[in-house]
N, C-alpha and C. Protein backbone atom coordinates (compact mmCIF):
# COMPACT_ATOMS: atom_id res chain seq x y z
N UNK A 1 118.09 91.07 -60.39
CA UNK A 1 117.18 92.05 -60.96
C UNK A 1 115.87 92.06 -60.18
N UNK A 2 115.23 93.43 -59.56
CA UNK A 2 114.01 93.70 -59.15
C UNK A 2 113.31 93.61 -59.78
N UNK A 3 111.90 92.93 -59.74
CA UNK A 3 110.61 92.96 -60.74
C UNK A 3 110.02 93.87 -59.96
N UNK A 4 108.83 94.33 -60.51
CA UNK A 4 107.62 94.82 -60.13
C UNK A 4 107.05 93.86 -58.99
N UNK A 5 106.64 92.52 -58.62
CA UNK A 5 106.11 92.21 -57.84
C UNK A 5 107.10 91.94 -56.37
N UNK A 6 108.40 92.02 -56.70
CA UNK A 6 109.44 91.96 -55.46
C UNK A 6 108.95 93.60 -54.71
N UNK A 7 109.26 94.34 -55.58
CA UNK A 7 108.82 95.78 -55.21
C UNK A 7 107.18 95.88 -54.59
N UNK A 8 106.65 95.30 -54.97
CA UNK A 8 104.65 95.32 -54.53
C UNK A 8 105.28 94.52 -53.24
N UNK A 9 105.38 93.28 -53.24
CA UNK A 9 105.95 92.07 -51.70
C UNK A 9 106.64 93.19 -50.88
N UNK A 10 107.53 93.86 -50.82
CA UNK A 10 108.69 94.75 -50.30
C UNK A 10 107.75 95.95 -49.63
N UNK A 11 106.53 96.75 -50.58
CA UNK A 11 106.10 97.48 -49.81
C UNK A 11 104.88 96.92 -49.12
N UNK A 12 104.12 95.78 -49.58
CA UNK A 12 103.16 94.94 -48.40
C UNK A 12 103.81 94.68 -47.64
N UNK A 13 105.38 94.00 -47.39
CA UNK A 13 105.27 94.12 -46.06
C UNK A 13 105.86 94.77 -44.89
N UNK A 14 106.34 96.01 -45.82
CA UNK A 14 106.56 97.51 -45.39
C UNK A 14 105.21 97.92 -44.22
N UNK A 15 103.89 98.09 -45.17
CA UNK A 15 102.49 98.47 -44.54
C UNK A 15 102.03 97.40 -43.62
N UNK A 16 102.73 95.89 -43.49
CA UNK A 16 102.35 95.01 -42.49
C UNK A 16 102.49 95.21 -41.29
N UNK A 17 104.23 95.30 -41.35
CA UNK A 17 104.97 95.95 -40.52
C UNK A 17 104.71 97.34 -39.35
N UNK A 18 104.46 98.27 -40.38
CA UNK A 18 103.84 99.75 -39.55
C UNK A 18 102.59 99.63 -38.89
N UNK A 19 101.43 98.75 -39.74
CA UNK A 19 100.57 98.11 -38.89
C UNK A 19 100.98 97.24 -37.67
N UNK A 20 101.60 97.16 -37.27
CA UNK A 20 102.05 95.96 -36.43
C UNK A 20 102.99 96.22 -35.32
N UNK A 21 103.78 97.48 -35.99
CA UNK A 21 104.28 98.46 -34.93
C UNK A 21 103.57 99.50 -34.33
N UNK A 22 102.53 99.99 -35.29
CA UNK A 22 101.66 100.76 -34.92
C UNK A 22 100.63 100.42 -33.54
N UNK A 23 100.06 99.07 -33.51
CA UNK A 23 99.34 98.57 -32.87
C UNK A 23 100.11 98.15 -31.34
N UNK A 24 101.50 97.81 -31.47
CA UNK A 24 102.32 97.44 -30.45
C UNK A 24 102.82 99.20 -29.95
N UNK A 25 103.02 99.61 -30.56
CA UNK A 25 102.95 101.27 -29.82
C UNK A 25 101.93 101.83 -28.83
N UNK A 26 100.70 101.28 -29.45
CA UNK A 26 99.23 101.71 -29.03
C UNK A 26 99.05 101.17 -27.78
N UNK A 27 99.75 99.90 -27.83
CA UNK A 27 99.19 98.86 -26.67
C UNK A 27 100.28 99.57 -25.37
N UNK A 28 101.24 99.98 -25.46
CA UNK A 28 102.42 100.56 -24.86
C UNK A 28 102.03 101.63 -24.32
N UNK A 29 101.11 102.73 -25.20
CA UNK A 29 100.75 103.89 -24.48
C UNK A 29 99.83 103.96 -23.67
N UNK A 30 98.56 102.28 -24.14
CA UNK A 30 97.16 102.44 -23.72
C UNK A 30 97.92 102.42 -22.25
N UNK A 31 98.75 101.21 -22.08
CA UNK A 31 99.04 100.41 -20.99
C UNK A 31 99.62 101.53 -19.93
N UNK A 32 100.19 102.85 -20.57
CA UNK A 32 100.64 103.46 -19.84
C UNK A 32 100.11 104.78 -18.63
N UNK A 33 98.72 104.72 -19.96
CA UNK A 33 97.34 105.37 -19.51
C UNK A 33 96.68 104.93 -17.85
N UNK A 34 97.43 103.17 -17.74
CA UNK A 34 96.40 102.80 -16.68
C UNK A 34 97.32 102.42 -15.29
N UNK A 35 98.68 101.60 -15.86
CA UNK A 35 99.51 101.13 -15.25
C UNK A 35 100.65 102.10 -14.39
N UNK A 36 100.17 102.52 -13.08
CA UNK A 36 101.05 103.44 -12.14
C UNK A 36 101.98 102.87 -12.23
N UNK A 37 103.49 103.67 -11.87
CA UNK A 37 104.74 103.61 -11.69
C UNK A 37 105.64 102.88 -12.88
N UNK A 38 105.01 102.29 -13.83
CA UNK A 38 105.27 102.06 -15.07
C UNK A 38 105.52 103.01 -16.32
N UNK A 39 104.73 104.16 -16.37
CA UNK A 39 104.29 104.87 -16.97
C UNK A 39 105.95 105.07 -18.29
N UNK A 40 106.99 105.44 -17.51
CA UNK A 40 108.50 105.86 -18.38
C UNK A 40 108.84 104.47 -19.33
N UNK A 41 109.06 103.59 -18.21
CA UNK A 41 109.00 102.55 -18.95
C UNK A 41 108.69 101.58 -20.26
N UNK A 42 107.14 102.20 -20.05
CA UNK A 42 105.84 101.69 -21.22
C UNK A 42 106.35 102.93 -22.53
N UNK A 43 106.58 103.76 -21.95
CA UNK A 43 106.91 105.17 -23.03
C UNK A 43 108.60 104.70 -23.71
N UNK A 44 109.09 104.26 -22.69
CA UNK A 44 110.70 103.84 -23.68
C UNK A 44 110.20 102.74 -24.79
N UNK A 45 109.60 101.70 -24.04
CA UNK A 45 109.13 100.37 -25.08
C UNK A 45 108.41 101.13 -26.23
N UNK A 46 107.60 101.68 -25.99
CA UNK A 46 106.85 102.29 -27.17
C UNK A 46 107.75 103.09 -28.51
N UNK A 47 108.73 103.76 -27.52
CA UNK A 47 109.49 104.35 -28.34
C UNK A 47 110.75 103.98 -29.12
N UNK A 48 110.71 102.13 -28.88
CA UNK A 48 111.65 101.50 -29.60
C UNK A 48 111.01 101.33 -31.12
N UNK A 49 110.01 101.32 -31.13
CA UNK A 49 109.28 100.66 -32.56
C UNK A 49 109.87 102.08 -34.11
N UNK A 50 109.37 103.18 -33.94
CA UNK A 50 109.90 103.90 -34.43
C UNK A 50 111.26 103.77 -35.46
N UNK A 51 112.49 103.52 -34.47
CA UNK A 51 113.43 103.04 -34.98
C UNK A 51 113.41 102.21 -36.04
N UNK A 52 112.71 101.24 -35.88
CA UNK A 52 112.75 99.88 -36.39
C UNK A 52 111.89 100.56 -37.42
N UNK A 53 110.62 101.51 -37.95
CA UNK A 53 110.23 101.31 -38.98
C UNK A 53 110.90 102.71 -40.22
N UNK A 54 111.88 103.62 -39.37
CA UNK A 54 112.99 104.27 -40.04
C UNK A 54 113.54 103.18 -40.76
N UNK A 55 114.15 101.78 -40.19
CA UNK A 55 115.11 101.56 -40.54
C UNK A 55 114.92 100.30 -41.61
N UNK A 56 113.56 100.12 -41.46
CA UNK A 56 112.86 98.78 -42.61
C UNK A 56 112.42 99.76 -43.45
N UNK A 57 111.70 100.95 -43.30
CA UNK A 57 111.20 101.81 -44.92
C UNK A 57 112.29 102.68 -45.33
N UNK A 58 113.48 102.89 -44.55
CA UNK A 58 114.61 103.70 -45.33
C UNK A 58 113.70 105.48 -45.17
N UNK A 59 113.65 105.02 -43.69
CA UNK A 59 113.11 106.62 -43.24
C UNK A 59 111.55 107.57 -43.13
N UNK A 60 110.90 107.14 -44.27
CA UNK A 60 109.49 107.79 -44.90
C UNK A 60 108.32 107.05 -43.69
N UNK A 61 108.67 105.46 -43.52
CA UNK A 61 107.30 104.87 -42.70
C UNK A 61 107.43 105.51 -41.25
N UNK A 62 108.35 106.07 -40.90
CA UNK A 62 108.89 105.95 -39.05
C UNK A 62 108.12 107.67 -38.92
N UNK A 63 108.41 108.55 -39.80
CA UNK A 63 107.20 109.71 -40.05
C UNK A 63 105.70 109.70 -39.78
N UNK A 64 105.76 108.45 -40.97
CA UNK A 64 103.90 108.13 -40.76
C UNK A 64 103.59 107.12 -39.68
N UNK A 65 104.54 106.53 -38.93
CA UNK A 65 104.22 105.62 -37.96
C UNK A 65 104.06 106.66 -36.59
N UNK A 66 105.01 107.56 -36.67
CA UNK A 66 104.57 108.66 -35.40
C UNK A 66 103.59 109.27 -35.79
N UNK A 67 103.15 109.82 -36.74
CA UNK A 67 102.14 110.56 -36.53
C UNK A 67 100.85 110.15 -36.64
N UNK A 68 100.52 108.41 -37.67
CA UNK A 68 99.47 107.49 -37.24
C UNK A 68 99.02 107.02 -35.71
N UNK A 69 100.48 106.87 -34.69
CA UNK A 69 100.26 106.75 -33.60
C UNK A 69 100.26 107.67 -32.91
N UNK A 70 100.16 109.26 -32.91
CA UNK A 70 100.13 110.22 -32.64
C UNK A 70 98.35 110.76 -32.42
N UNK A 71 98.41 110.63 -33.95
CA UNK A 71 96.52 111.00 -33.74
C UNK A 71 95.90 109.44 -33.29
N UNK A 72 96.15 108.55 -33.34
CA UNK A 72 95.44 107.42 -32.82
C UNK A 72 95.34 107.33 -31.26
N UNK A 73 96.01 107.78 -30.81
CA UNK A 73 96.49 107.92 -29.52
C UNK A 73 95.64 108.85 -28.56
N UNK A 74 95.66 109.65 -29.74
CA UNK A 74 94.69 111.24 -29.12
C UNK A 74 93.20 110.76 -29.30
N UNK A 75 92.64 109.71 -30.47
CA UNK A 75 90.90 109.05 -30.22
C UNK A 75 91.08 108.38 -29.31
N UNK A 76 91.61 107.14 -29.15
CA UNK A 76 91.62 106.39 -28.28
C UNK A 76 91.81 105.99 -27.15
N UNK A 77 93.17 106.61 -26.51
CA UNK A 77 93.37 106.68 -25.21
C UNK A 77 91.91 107.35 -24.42
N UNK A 78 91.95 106.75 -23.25
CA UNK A 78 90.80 107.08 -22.19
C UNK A 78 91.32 108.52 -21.84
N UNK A 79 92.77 108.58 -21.22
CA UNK A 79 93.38 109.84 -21.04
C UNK A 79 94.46 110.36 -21.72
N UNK A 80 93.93 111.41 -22.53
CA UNK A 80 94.54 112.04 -23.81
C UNK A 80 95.57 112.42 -22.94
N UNK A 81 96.01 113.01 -21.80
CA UNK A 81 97.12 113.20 -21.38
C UNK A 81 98.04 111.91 -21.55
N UNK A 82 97.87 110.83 -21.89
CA UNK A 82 98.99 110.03 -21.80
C UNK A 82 99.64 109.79 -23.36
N UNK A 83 99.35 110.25 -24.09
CA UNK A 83 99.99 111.17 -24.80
C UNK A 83 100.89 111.53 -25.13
N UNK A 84 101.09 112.91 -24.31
CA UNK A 84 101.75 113.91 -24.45
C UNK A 84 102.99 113.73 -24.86
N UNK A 85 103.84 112.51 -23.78
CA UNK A 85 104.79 112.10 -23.43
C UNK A 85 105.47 111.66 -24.85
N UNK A 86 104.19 110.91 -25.24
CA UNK A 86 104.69 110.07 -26.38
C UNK A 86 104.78 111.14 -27.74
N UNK A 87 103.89 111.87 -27.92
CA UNK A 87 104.27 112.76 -28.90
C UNK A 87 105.16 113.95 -28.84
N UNK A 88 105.38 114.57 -28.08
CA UNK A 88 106.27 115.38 -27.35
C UNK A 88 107.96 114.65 -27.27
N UNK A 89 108.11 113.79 -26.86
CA UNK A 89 109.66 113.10 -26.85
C UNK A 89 109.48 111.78 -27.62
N UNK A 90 109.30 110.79 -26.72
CA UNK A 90 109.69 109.89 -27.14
C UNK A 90 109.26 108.94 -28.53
N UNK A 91 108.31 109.41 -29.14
CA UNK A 91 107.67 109.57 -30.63
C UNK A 91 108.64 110.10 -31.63
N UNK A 92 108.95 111.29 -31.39
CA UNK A 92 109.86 112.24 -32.09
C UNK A 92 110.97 111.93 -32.03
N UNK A 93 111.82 111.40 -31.17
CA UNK A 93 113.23 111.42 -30.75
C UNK A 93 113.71 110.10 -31.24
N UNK A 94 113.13 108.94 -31.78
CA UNK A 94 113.83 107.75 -32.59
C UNK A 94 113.65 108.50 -33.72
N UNK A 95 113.00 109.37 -34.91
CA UNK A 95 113.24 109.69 -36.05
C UNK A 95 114.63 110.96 -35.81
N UNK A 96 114.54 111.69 -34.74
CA UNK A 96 115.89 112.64 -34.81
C UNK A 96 116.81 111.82 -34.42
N UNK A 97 116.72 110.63 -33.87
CA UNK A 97 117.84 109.97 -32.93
C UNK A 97 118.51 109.40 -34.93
N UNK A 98 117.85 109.05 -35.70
CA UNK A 98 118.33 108.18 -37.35
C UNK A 98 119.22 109.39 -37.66
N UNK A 99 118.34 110.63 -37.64
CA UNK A 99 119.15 111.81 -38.57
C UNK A 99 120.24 112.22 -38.08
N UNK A 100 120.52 112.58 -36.52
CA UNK A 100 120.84 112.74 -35.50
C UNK A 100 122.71 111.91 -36.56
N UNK A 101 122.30 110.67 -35.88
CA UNK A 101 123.27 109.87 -36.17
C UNK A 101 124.00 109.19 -37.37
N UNK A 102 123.50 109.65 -38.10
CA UNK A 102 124.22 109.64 -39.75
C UNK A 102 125.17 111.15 -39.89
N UNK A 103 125.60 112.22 -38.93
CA UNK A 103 126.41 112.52 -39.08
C UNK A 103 127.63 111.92 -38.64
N UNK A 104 128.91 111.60 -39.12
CA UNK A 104 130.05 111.46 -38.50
C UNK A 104 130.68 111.26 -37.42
N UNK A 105 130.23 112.66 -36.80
CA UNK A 105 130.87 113.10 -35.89
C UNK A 105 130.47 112.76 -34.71
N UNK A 106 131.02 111.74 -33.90
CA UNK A 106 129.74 111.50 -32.44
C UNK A 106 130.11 112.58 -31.51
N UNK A 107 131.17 113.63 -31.71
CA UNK A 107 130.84 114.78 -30.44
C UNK A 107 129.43 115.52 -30.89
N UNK A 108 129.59 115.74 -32.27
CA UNK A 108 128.51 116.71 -33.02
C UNK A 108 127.21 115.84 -32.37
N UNK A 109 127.02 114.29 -32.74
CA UNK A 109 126.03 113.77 -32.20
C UNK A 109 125.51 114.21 -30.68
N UNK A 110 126.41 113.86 -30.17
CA UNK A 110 125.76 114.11 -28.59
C UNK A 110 125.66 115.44 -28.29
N UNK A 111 126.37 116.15 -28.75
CA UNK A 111 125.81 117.88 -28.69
C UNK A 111 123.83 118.15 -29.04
N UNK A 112 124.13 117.64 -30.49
CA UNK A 112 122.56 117.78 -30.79
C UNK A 112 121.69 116.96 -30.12
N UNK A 113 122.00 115.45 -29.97
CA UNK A 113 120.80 114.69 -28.93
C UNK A 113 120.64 115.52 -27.74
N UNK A 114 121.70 116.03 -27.03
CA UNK A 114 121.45 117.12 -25.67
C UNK A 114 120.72 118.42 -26.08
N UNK A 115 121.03 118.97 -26.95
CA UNK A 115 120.74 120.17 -27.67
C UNK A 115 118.91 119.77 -27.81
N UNK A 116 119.07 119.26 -28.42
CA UNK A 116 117.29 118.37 -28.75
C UNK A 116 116.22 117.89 -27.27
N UNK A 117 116.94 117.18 -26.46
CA UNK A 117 116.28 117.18 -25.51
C UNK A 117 116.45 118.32 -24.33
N UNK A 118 117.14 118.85 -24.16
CA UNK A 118 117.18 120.51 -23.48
C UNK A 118 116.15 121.04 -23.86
N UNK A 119 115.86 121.18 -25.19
CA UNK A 119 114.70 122.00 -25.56
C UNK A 119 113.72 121.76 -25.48
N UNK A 120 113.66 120.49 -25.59
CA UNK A 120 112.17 119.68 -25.58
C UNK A 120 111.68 119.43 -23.72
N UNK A 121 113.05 119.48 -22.92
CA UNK A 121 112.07 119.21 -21.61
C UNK A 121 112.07 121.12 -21.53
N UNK A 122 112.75 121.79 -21.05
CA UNK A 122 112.64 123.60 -21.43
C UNK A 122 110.94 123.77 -21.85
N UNK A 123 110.81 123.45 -23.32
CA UNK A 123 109.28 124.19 -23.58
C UNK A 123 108.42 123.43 -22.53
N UNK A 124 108.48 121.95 -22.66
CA UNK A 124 107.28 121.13 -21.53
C UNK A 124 107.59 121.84 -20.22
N UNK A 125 108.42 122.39 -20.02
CA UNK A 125 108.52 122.65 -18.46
C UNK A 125 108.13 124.45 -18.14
N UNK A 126 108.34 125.17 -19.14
CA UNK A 126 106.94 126.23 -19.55
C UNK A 126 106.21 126.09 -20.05
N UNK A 127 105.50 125.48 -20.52
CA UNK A 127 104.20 124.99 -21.12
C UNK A 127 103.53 125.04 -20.19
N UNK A 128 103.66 123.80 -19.41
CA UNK A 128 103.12 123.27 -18.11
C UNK A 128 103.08 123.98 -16.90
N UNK A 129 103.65 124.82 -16.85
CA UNK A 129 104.58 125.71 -15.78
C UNK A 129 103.46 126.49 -15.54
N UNK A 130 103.79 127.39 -17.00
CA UNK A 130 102.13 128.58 -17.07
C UNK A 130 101.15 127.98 -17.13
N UNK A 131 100.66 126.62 -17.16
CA UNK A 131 99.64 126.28 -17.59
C UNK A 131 98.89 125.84 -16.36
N UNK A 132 99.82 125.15 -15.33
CA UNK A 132 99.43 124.80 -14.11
C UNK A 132 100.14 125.82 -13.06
N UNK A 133 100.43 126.86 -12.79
CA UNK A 133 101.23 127.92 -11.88
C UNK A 133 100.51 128.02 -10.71
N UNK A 134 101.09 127.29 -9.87
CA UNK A 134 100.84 127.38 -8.51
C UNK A 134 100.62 125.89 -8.06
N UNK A 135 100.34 125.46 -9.23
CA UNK A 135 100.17 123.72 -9.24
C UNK A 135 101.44 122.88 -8.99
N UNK A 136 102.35 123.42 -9.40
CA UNK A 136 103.25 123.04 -10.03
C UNK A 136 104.51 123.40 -8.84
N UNK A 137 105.13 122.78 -7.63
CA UNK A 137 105.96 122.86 -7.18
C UNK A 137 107.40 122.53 -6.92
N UNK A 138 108.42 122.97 -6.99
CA UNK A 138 109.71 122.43 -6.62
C UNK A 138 109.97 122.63 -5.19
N UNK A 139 109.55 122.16 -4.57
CA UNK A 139 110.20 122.59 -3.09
C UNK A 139 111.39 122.14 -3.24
N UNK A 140 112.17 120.85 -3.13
CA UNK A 140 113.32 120.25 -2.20
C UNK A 140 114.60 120.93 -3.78
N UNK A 141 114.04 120.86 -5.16
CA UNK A 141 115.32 121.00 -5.56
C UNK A 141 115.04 121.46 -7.06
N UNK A 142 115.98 122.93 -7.52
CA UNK A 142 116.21 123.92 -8.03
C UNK A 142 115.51 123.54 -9.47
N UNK A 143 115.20 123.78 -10.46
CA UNK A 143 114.78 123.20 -11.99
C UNK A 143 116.17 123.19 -12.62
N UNK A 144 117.32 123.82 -12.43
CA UNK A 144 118.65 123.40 -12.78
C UNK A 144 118.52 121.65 -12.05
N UNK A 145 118.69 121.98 -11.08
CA UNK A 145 119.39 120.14 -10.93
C UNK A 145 118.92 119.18 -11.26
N UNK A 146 117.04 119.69 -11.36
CA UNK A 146 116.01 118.68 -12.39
C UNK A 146 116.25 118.28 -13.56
N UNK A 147 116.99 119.96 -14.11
CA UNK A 147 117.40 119.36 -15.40
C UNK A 147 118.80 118.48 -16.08
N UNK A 148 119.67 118.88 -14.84
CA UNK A 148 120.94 117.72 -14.69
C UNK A 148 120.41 116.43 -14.49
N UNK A 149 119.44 116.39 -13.59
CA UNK A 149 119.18 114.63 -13.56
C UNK A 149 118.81 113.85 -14.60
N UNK A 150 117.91 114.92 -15.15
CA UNK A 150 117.13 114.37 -16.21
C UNK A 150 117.56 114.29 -17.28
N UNK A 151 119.27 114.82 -17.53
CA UNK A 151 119.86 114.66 -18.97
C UNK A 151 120.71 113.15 -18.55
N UNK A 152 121.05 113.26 -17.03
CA UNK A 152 121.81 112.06 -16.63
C UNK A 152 120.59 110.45 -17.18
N UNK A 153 119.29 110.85 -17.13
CA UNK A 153 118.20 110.00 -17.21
C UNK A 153 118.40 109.39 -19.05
N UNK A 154 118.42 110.78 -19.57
CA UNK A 154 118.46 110.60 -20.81
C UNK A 154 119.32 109.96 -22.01
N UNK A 155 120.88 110.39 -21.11
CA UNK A 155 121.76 109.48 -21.71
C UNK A 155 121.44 108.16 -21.31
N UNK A 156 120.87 107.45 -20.09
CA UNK A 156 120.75 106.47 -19.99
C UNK A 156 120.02 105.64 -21.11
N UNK A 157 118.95 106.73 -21.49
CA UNK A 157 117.40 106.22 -22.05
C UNK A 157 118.09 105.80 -23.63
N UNK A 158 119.06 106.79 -24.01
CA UNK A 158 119.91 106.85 -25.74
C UNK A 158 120.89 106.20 -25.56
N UNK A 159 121.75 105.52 -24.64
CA UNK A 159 122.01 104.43 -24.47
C UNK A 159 121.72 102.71 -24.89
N UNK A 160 120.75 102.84 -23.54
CA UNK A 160 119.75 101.80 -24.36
C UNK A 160 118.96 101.58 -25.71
N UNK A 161 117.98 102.92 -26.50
CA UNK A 161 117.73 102.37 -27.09
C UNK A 161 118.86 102.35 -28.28
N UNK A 162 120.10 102.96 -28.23
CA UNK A 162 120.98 102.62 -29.43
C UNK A 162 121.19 100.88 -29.23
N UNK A 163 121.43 100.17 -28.01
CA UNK A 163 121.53 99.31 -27.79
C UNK A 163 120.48 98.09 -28.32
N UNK A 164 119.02 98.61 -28.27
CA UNK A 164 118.31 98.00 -29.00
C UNK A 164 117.94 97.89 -30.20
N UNK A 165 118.28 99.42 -31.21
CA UNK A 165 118.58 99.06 -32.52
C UNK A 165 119.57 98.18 -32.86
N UNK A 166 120.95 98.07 -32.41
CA UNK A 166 122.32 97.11 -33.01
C UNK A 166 121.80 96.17 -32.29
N UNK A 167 120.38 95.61 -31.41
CA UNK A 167 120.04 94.33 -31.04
C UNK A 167 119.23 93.89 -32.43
N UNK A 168 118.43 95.11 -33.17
CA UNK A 168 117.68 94.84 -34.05
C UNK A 168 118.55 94.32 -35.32
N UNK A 169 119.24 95.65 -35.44
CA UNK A 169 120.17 95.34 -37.15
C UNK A 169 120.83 93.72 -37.12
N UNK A 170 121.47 93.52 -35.65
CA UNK A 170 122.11 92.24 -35.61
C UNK A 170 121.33 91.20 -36.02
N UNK A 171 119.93 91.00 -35.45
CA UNK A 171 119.40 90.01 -34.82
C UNK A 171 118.13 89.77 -36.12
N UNK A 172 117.33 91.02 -36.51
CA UNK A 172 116.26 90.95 -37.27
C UNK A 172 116.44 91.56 -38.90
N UNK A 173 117.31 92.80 -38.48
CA UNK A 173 117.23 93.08 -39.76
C UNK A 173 117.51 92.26 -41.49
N UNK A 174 116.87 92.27 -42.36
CA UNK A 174 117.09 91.90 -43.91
C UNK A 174 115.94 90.38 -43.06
N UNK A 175 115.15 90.26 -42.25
CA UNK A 175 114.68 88.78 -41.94
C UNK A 175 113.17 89.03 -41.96
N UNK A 176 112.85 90.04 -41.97
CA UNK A 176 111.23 90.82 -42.34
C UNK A 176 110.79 90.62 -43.69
């Protein structure tokens, strides 16, 4: 039987937690703000935490953990462009990657994870496009094959981090 104070313990350290992922997110993006050739990297790590607080609040904290680290991100960072990245994909894409994957069907799955990130590099790549035009060059190769590489990039990226949630559920989960 649940009491009232198992339930109070359960959501303190629910809010410990998001604090704690929150702050390890922050440190991931600051780091990514400064640290050349790192930059994807620091943005995958960042974008493991997410997961993890879908999957300790049963969905509701991994909402308020992107979008606490979303606007925190935007005071604090030195360069608000570093960012983007994180709110734009990889912020967003562990809460669609939960919903994503509680359907059934893993063809249906990987349709929509592709479906989802198609669109999401598509708008950034007019966004940016019109925003910087003339800035902005492809010489050596087509925005089709950019965008083949970059889905080849992506399965890599949903790969791994599925790999690091069933590192989590195995390893941490019910131990918080």
């Amino acid at each position: 039987m649940i009491n009232g104070r198992d339930i109070k313990n359960k959501k303190g350290r629910i809010v410990a937690l998001g604090g704690i992922l929150l702050a390890l997110s922050l440190i991931c993006l600051y780091a990514a703000s400064f640290v050349p050739g790192f930059e994807i990297t620091l943005y995958t790590v960042s974008s493991v935490f997410i997961p993890i607080m879908m999957i300790e609040s049963k969905g509701k904290g991994g909402w308020l953990l992107y979008i606490a680290c979303s606007v925190m991100a935007l005071l604090i960072l030195p360069n608000k462009a570093a960012a983007v990245p994180y709110i734009c994909f990889f912020g967003i894409y562990g809460i669609l990657k939960c919903y994503i994957e509680k359907i059934q069907k893993p063809v249906v799955q990987l349709v929509l994870k592709f479906a989802v990130f198609t669109g999401i590099i598509l708008v950034a790549y007019h966004f940016f496009y019109s925003l910087f035009f003339g800035v902005i060059t492809l010489k050596d190769a087509p925005p089709f094959i950019l965008l083949i590489v970059s889905e080849i990039f992506f399965l890599c990226y949903d790969v791994i981090l599925t790999g690091v949630i069933n590192y989590y559920y195995r390893r941490f989960y019910g131990r918080i």
